[in-house]
C-alpha atoms as a PDB file:
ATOM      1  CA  UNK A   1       0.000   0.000   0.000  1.00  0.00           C
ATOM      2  CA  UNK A   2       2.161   3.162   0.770  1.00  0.00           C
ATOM      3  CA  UNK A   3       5.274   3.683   1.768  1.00  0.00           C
ATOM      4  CA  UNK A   4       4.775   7.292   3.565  1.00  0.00           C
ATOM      5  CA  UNK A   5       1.121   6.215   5.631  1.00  0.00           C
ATOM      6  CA  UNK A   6       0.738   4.459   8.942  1.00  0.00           C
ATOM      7  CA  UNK A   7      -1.249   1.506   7.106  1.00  0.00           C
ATOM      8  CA  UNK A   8      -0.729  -1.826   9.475  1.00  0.00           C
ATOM      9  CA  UNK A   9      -1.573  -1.890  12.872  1.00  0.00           C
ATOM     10  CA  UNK A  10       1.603  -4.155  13.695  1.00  0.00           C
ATOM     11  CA  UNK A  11       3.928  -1.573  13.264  1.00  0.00           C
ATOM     12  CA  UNK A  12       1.573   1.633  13.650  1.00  0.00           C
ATOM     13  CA  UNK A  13       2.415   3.584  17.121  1.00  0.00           C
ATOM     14  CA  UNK A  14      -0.334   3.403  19.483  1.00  0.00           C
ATOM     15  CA  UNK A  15       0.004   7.239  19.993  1.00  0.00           C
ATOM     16  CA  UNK A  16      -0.775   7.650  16.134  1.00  0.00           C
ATOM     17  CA  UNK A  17      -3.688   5.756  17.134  1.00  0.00           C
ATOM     18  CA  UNK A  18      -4.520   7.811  19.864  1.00  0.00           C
ATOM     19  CA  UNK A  19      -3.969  11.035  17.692  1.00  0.00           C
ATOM     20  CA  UNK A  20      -6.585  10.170  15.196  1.00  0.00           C
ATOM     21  CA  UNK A  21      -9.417   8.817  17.849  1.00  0.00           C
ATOM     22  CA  UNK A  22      -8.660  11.760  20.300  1.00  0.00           C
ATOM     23  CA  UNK A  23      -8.130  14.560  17.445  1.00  0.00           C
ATOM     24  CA  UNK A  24     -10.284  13.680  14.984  1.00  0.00           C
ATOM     25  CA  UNK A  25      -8.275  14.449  12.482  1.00  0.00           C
ATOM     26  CA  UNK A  26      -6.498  11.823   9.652  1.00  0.00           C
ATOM     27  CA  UNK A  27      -3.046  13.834  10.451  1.00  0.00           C
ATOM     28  CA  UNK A  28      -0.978  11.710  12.399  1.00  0.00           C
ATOM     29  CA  UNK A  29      -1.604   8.781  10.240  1.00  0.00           C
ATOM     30  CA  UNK A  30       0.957  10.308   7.449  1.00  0.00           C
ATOM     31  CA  UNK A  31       5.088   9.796   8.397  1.00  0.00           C
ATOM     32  CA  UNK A  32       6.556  11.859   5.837  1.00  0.00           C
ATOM     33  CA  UNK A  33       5.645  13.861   3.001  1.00  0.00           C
ATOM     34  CA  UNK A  34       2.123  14.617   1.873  1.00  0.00           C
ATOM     35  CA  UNK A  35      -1.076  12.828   2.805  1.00  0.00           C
ATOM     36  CA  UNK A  36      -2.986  10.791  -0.256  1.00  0.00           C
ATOM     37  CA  UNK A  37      -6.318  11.591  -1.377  1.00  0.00           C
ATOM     38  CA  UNK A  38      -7.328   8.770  -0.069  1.00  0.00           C
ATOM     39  CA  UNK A  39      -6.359   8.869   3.529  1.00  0.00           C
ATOM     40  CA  UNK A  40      -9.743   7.477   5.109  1.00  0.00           C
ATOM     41  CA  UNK A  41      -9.544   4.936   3.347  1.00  0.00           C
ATOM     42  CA  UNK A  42      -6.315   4.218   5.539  1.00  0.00           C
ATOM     43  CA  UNK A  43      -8.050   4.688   8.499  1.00  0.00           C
ATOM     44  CA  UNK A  44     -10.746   2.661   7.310  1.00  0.00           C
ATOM     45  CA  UNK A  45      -7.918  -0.258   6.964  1.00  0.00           C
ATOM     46  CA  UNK A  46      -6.673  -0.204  10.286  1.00  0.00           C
ATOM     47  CA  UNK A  47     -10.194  -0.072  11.941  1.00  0.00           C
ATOM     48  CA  UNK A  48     -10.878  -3.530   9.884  1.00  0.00           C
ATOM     49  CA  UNK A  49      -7.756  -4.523  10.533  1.00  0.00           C
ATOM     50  CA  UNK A  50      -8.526  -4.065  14.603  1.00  0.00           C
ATOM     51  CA  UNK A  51     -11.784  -5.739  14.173  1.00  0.00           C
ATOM     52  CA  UNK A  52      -9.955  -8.789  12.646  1.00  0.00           C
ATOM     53  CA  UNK A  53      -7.557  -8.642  15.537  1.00  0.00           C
ATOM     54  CA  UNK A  54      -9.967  -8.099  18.347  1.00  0.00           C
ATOM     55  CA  UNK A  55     -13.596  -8.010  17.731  1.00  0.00           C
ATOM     56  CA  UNK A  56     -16.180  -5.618  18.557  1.00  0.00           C
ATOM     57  CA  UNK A  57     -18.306  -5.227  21.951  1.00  0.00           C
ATOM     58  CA  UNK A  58     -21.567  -5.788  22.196  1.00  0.00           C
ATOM     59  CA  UNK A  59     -21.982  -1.434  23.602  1.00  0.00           C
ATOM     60  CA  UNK A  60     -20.361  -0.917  20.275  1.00  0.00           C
ATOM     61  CA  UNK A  61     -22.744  -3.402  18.263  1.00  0.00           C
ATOM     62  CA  UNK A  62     -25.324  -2.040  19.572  1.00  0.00           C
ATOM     63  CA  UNK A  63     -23.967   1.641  19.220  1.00  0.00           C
ATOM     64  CA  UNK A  64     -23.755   0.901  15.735  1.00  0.00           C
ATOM     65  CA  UNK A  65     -27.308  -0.410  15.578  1.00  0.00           C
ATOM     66  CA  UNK A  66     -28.524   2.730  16.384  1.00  0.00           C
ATOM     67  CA  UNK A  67     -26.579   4.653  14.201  1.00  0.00           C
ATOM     68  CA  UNK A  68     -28.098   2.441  11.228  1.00  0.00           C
ATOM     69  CA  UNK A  69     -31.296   3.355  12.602  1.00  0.00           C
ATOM     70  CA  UNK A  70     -31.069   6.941  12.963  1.00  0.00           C
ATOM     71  CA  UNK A  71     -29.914   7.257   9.610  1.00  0.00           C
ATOM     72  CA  UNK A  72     -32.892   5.106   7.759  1.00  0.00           C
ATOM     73  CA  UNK A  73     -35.222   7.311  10.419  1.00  0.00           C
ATOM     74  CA  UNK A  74     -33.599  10.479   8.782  1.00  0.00           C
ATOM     75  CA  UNK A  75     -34.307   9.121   4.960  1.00  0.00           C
ATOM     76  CA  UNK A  76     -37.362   7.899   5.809  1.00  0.00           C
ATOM     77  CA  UNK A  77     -38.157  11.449   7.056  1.00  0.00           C
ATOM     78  CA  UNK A  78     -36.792  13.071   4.272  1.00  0.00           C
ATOM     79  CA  UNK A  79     -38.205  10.664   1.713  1.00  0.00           C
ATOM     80  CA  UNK A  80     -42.076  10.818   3.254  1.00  0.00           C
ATOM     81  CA  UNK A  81     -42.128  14.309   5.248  1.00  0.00           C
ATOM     82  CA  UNK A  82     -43.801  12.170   8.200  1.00  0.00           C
ATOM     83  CA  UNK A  83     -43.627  14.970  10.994  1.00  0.00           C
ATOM     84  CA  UNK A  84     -44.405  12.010  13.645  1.00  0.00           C
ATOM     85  CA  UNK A  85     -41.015  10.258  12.619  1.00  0.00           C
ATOM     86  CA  UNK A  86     -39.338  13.676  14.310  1.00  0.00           C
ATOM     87  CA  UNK A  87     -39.760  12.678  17.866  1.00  0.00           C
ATOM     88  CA  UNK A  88     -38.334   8.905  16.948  1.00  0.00           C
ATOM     89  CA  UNK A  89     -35.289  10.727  16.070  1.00  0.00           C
ATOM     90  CA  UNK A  90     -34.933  13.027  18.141  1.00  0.00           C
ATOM     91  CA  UNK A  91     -35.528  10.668  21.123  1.00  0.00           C
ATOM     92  CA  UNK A  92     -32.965   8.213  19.501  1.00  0.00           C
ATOM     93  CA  UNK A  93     -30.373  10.989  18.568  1.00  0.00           C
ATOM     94  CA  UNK A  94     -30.824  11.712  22.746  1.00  0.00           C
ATOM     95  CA  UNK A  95     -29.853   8.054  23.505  1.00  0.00           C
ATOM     96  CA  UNK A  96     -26.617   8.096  20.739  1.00  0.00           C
ATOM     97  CA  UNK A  97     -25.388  11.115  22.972  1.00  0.00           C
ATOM     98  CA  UNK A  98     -25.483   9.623  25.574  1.00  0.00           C
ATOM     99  CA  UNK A  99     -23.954   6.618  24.945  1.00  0.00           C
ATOM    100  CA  UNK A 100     -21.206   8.879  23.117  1.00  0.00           C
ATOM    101  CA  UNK A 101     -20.682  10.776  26.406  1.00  0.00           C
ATOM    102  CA  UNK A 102     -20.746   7.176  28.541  1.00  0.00           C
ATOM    103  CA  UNK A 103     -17.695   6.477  25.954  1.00  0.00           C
ATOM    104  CA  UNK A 104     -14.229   6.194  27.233  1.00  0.00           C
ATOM    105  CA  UNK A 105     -11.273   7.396  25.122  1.00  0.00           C
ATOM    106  CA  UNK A 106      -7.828   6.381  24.821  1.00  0.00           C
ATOM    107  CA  UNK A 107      -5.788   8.411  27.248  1.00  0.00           C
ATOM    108  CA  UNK A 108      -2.216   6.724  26.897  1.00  0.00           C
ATOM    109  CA  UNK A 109      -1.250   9.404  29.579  1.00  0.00           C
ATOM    110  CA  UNK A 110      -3.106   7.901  32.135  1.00  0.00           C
ATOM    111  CA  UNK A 111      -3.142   4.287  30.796  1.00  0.00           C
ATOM    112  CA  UNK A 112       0.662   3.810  30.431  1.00  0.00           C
ATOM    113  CA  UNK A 113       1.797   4.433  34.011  1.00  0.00           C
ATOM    114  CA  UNK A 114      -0.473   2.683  35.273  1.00  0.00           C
ATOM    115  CA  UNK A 115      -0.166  -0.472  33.041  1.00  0.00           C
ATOM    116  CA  UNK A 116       4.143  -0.059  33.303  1.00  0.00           C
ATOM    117  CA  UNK A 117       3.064  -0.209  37.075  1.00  0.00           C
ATOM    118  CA  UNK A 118       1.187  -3.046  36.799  1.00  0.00           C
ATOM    119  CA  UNK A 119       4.597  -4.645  35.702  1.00  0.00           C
ATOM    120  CA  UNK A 120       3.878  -4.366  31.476  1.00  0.00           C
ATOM    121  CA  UNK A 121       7.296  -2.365  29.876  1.00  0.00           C
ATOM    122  CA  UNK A 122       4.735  -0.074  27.373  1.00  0.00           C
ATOM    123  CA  UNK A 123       5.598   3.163  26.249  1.00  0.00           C
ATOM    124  CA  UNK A 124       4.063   5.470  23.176  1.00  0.00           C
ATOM    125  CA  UNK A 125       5.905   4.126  20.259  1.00  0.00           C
ATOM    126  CA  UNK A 126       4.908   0.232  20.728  1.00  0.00           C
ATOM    127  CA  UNK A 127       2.292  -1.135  18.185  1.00  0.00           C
ATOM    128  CA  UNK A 128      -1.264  -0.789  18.103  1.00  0.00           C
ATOM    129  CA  UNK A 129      -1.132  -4.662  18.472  1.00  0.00           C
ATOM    130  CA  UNK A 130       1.559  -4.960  21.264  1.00  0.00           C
ATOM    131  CA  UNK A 131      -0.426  -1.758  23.011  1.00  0.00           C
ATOM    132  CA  UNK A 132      -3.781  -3.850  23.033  1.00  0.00           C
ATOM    133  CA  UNK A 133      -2.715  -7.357  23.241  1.00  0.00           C
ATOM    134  CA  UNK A 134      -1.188  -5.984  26.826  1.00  0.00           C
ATOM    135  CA  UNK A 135      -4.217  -4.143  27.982  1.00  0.00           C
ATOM    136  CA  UNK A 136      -6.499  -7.661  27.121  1.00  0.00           C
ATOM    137  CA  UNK A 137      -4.123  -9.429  28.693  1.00  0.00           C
ATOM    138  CA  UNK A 138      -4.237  -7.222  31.853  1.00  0.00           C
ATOM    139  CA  UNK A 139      -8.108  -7.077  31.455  1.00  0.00           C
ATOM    140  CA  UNK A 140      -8.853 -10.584  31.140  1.00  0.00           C
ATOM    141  CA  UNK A 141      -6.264 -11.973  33.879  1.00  0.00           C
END
């Protein structure tokens, strides 16, 4: 794929990682030069490539449900002008908030000394697969 893009997560930094899901911004994933035109798509990669690795939860299963169903709620609205579908969606868009809030991010700064304390030798420039193979580990004894 390319040469100048964070594009595996065996050898992609966990901070990268933690750039793009704290940021919100594609940035980090690019090493040198300019970014493609196609950098989602990168991202895009990686995320399937973490699914592969790891799976999914069922919170973010059913997080994703209700995405899928406020967006066919929204066409649906659009496509018939149903006024009554409005408080559906806005009820549901209420309950995606919160579930967003309820969401934990990665925060390597508090995550790292506490894992190296734990006894785990992790630092910021370990893979996205070394960085959560350790935390599982940790989590599931």
């Amino acid at each position: 794929m390319y040469l100048r893009v964070h594009n595996d997560i065996n050898t992609m930094p966990i901070s990268a990682w933690e750039k793009v899901s704290s940021e919100n911004s594609l940035l980090p994933l690019i090493k040198r030069g300019y970014a493609p035109k196609n950098l989602s798509d990168v991202w895009f990669n990686l995320q399937d490539q973490y699914t592969r690795r790891y799976g999914v939860t069922k919170e973010y299963e059913n997080y994703i449900s209700m995405l899928k169903r406020f967006v066919l709620l929204n066409c649906g609205f659009i496509k018939t002008d149903e006024r009554y579908m409005l408080n559906e969606i806005y009820v549901l868009k209420a309950d995606i908030d919160e579930v967003e809030k309820q969401t934990h991010k990665l925060e390597l700064k508090k995550m790292i000394p506490r894992m190296n304390k734990a006894g785990y030798k992790v630092s910021y420039k370990m893979s996205v697969v070394e960085f959560f193979d350790i935390l599982n580990e940790m989590n599931n004894g």
